[in-house]
C-alpha atoms as a PDB file:
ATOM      1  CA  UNK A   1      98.938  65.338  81.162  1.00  0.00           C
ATOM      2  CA  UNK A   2     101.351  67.831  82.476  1.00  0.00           C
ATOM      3  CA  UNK A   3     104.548  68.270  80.447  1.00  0.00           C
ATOM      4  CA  UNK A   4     107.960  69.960  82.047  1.00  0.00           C
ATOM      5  CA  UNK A   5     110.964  70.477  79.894  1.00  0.00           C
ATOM      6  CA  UNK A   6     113.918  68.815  81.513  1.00  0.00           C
ATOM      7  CA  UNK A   7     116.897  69.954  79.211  1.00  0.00           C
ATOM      8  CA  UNK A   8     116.394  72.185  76.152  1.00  0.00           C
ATOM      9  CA  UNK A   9     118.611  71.858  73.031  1.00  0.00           C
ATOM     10  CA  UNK A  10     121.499  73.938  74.209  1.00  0.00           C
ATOM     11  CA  UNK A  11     121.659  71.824  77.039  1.00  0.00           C
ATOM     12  CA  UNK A  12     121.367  68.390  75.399  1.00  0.00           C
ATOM     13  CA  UNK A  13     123.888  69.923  72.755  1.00  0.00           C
ATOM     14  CA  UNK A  14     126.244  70.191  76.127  1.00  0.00           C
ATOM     15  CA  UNK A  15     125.872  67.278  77.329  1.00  0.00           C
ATOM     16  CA  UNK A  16     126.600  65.376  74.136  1.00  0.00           C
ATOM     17  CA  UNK A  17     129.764  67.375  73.967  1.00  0.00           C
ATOM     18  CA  UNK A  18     130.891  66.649  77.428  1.00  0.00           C
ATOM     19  CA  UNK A  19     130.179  62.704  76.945  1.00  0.00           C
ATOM     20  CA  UNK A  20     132.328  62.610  73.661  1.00  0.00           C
ATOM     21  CA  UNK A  21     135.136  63.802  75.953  1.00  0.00           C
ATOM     22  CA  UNK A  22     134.759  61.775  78.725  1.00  0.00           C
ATOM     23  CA  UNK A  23     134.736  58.838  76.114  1.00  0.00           C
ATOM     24  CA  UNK A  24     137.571  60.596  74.513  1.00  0.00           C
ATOM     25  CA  UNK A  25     139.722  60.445  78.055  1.00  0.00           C
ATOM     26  CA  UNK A  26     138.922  57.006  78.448  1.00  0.00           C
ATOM     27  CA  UNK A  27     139.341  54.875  75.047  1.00  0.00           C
ATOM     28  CA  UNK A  28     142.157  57.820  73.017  1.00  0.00           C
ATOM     29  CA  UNK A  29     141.825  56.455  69.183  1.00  0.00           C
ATOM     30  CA  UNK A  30     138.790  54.197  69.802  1.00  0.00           C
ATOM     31  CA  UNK A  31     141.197  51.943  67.779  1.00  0.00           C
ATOM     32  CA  UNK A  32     139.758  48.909  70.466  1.00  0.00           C
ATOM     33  CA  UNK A  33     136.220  50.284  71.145  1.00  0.00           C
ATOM     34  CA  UNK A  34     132.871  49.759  69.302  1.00  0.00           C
ATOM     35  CA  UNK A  35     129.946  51.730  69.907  1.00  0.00           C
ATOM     36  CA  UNK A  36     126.566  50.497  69.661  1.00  0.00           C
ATOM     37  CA  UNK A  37     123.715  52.160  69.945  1.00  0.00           C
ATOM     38  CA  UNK A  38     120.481  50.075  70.752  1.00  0.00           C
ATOM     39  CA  UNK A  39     117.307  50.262  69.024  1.00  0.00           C
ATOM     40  CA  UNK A  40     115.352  52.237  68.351  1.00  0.00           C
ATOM     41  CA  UNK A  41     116.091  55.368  70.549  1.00  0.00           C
ATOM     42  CA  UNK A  42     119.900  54.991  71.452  1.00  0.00           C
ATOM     43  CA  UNK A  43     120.334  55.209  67.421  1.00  0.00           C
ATOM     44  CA  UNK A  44     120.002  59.057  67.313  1.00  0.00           C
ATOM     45  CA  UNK A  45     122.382  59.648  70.337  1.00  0.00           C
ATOM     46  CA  UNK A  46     124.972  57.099  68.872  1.00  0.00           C
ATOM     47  CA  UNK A  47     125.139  58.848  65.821  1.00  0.00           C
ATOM     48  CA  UNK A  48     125.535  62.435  67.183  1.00  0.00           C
ATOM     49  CA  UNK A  49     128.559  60.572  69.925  1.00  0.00           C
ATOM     50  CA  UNK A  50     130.142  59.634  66.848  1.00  0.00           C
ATOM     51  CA  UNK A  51     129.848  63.053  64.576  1.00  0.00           C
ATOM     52  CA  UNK A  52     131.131  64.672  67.946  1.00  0.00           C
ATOM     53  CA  UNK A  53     134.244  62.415  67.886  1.00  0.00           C
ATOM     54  CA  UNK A  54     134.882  62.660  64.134  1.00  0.00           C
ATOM     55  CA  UNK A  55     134.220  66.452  63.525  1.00  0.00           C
ATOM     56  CA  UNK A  56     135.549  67.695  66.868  1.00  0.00           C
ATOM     57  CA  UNK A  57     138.292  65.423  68.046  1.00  0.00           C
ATOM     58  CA  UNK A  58     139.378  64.219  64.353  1.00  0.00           C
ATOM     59  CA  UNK A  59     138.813  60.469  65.609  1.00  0.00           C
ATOM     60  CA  UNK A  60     138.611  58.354  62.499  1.00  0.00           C
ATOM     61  CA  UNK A  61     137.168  54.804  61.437  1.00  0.00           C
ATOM     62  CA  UNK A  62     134.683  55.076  64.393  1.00  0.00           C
ATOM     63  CA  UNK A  63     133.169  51.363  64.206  1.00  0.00           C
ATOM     64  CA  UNK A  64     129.717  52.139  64.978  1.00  0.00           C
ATOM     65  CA  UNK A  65     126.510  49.467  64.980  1.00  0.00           C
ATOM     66  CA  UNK A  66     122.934  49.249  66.352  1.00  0.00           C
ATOM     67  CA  UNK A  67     121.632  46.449  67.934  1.00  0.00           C
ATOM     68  CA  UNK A  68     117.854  45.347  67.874  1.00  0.00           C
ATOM     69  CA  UNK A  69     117.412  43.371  71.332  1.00  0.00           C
ATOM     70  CA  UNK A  70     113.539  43.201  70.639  1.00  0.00           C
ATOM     71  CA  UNK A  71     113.259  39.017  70.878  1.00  0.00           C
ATOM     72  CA  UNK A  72     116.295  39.236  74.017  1.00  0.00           C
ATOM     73  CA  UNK A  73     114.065  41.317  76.394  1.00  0.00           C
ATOM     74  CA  UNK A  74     111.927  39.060  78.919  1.00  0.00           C
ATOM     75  CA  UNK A  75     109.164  40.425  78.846  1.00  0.00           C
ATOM     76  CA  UNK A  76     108.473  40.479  74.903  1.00  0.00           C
ATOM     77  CA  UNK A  77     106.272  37.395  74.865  1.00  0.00           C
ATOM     78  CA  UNK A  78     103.916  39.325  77.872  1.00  0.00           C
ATOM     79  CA  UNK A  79     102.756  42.053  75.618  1.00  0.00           C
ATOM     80  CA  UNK A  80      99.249  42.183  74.111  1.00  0.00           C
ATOM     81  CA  UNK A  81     100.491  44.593  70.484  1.00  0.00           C
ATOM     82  CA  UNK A  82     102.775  42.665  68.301  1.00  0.00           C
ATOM     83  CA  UNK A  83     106.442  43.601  68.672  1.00  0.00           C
ATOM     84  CA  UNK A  84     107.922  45.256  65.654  1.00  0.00           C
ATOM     85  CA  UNK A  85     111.743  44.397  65.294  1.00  0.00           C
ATOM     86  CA  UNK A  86     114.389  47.196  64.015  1.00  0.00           C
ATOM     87  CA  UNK A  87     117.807  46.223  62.450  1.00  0.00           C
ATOM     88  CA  UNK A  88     120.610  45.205  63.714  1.00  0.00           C
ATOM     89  CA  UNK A  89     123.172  46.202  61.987  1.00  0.00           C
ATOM     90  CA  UNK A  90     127.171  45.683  63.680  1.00  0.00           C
ATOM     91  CA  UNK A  91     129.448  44.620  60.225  1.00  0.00           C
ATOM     92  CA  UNK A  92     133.077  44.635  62.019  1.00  0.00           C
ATOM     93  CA  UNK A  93     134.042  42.363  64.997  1.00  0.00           C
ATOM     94  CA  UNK A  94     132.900  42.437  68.401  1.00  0.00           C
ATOM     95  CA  UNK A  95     135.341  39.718  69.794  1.00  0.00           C
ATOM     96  CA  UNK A  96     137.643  41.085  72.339  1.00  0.00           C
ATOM     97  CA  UNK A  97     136.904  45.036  71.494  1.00  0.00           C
ATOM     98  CA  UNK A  98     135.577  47.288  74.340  1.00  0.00           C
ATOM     99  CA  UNK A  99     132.351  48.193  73.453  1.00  0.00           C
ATOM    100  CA  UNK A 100     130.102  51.274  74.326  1.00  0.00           C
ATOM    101  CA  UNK A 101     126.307  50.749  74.504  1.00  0.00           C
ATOM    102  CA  UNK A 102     124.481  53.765  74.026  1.00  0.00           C
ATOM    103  CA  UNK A 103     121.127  53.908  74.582  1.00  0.00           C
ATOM    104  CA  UNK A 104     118.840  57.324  75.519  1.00  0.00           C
ATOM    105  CA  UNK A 105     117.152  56.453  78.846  1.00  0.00           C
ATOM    106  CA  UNK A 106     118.201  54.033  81.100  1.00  0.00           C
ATOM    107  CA  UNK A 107     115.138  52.740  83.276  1.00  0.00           C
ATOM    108  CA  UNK A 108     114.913  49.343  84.761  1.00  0.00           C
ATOM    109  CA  UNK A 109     118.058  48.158  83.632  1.00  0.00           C
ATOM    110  CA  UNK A 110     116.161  45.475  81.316  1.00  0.00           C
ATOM    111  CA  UNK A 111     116.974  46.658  78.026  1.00  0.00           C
ATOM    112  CA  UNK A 112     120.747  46.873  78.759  1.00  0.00           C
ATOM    113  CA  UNK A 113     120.648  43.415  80.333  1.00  0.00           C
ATOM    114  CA  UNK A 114     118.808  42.194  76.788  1.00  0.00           C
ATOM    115  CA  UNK A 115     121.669  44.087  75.102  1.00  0.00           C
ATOM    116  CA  UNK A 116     124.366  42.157  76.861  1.00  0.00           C
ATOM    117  CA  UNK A 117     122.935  38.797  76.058  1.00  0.00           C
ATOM    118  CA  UNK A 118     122.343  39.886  72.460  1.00  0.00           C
ATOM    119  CA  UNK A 119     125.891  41.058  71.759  1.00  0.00           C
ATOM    120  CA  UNK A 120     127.017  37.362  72.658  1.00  0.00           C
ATOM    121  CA  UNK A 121     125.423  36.847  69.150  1.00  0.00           C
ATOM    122  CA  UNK A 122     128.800  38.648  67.687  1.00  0.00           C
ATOM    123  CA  UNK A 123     131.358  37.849  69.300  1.00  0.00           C
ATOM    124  CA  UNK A 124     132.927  38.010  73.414  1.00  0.00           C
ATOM    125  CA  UNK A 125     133.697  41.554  74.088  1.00  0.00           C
ATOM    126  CA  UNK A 126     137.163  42.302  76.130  1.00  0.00           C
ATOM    127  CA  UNK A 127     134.619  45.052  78.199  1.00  0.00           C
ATOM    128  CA  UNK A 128     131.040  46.663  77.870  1.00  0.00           C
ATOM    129  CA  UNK A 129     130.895  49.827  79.074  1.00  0.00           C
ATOM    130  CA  UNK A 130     126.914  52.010  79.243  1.00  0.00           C
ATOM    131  CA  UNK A 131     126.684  55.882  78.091  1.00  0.00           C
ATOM    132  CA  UNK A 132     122.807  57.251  78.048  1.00  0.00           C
ATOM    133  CA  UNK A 133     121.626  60.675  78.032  1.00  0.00           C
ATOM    134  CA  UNK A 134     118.739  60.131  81.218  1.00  0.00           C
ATOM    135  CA  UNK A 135     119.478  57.855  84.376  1.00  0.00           C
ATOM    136  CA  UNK A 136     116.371  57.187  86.320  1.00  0.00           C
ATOM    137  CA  UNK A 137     117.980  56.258  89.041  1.00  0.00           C
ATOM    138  CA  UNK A 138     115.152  55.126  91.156  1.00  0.00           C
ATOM    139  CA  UNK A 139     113.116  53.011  89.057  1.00  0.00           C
ATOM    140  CA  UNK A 140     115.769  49.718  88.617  1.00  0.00           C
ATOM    141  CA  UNK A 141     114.984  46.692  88.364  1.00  0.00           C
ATOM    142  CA  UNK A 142     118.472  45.127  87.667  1.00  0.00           C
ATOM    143  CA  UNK A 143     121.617  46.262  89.252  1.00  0.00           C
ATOM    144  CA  UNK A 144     122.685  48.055  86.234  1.00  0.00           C
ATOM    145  CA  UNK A 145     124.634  51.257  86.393  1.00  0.00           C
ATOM    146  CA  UNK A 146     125.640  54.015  83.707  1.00  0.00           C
ATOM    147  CA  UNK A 147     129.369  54.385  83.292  1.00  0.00           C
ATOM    148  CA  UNK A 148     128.567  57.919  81.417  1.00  0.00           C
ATOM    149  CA  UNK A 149     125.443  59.797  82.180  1.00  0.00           C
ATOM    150  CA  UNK A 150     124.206  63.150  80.591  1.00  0.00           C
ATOM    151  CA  UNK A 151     121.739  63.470  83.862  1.00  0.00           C
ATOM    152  CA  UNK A 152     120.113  61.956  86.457  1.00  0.00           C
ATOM    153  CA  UNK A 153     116.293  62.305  86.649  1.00  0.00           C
ATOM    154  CA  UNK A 154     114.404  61.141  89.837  1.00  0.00           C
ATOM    155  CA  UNK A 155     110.772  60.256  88.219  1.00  0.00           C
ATOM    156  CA  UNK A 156     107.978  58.727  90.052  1.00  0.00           C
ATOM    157  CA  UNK A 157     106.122  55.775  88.450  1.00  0.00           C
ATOM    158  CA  UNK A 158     103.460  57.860  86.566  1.00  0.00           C
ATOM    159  CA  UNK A 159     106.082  59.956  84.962  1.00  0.00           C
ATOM    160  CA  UNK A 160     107.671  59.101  81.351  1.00  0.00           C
ATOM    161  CA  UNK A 161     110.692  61.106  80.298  1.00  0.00           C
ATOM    162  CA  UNK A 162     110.753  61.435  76.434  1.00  0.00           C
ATOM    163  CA  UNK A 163     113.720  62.080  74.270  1.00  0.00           C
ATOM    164  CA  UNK A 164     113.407  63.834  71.071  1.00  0.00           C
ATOM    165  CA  UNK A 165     115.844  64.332  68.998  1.00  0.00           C
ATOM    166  CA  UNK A 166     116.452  66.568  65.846  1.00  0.00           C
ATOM    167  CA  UNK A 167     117.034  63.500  63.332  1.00  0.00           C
ATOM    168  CA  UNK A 168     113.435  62.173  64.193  1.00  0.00           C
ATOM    169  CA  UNK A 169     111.156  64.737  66.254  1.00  0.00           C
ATOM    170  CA  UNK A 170     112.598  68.013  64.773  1.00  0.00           C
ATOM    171  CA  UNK A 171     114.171  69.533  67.909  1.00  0.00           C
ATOM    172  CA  UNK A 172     116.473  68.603  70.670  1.00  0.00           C
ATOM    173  CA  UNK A 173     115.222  68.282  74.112  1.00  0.00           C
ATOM    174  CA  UNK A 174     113.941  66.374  76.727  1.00  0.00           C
ATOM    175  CA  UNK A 175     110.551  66.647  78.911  1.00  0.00           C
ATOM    176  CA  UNK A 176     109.260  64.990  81.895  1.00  0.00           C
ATOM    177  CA  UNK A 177     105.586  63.668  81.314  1.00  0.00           C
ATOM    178  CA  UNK A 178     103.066  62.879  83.782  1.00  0.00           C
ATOM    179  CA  UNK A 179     100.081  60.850  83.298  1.00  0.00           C
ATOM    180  CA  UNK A 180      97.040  62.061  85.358  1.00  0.00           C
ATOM    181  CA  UNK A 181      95.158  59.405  86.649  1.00  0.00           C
END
């Protein structure tokens, strides 16, 4: 497998700083937004949006949630391994609040469209708005588009981009992987 770094920590550290403000410039007090962060991976960048916007732009009472949409995604019956569920965990109301998924890679488009019908679950949001880190912009399936993007990565089929973050993996960055056949 060949490995490429595509942004190092400084850079991801950037980027997280420069989405906090563009979320700052469009929702002020966050007084009507939610952010949720879907499982597994768009945990860690959901938390480190919301330390940006409480340590550096003094925004308090951030509602913040995660959202498992493991049993919502169409394909989870078609796998052979077992699925293992994470927790969803959104205590405060969704019903007409803007909210903010956040999610690390955006792909296909079928997790976010798994997202939307799980949300229904809690409530009928006013607006849903999509931040991730990585837009692969030419691998859709759905006609699903970031409203915040950190970058855009063109990867071919046979290439995975990873994410690791410090909270999990030890370091910030993220590579481009590609599977020799």
């Amino acid at each position: 497998m060949d490995q490429k770094v595509l942004l190092t920590s400084k850079e991801v550290d950037i980027i997280l700083h420069r989405l906090a403000c563009q979320l700052v410039e469009k929702h002020l007090d966050f007084s009507e937004t939610i952010l949720i962060g879907i499982q597994p991976r768009g945990k860690f960048l959901a938390e480190r949006i919301k330390t940006i916007l409480a340590d550096e732009y003094q925004i308090k009472n951030i509602s913040l949630g995660f959202l498992d949409i493991t049993f919502f995604r169409d394909d989870f019956r078609r796998n052979e391994k077992p699925l293992e569920a994470n927790k969803t965990d959104i205590d405060f109301l969704v019903e007409n609040k803007k909210v903010v998924f956040i999610d690390d890679v955006l792909y296909t488009g079928r997790s976010i469209r798994a997202a939307l019908t799980a949300i229904q679950s809690f409530g009928r949001p006013s607006a849903i708005e999509l931040l991730v880190l990585i837009d692969r912009r030419f691998s859709r399936d759905l006609p699903i588009q970031p409203d915040y993007r950190g970058r855009q990565v063109d990867a071919i089929n046979n290439e995975k981009v990873i994410v690791n973050w410090k909270q999990n993996e030890g370091t910030d960055e993220v590579l481009l992987i590609k599977k020799n056949n």
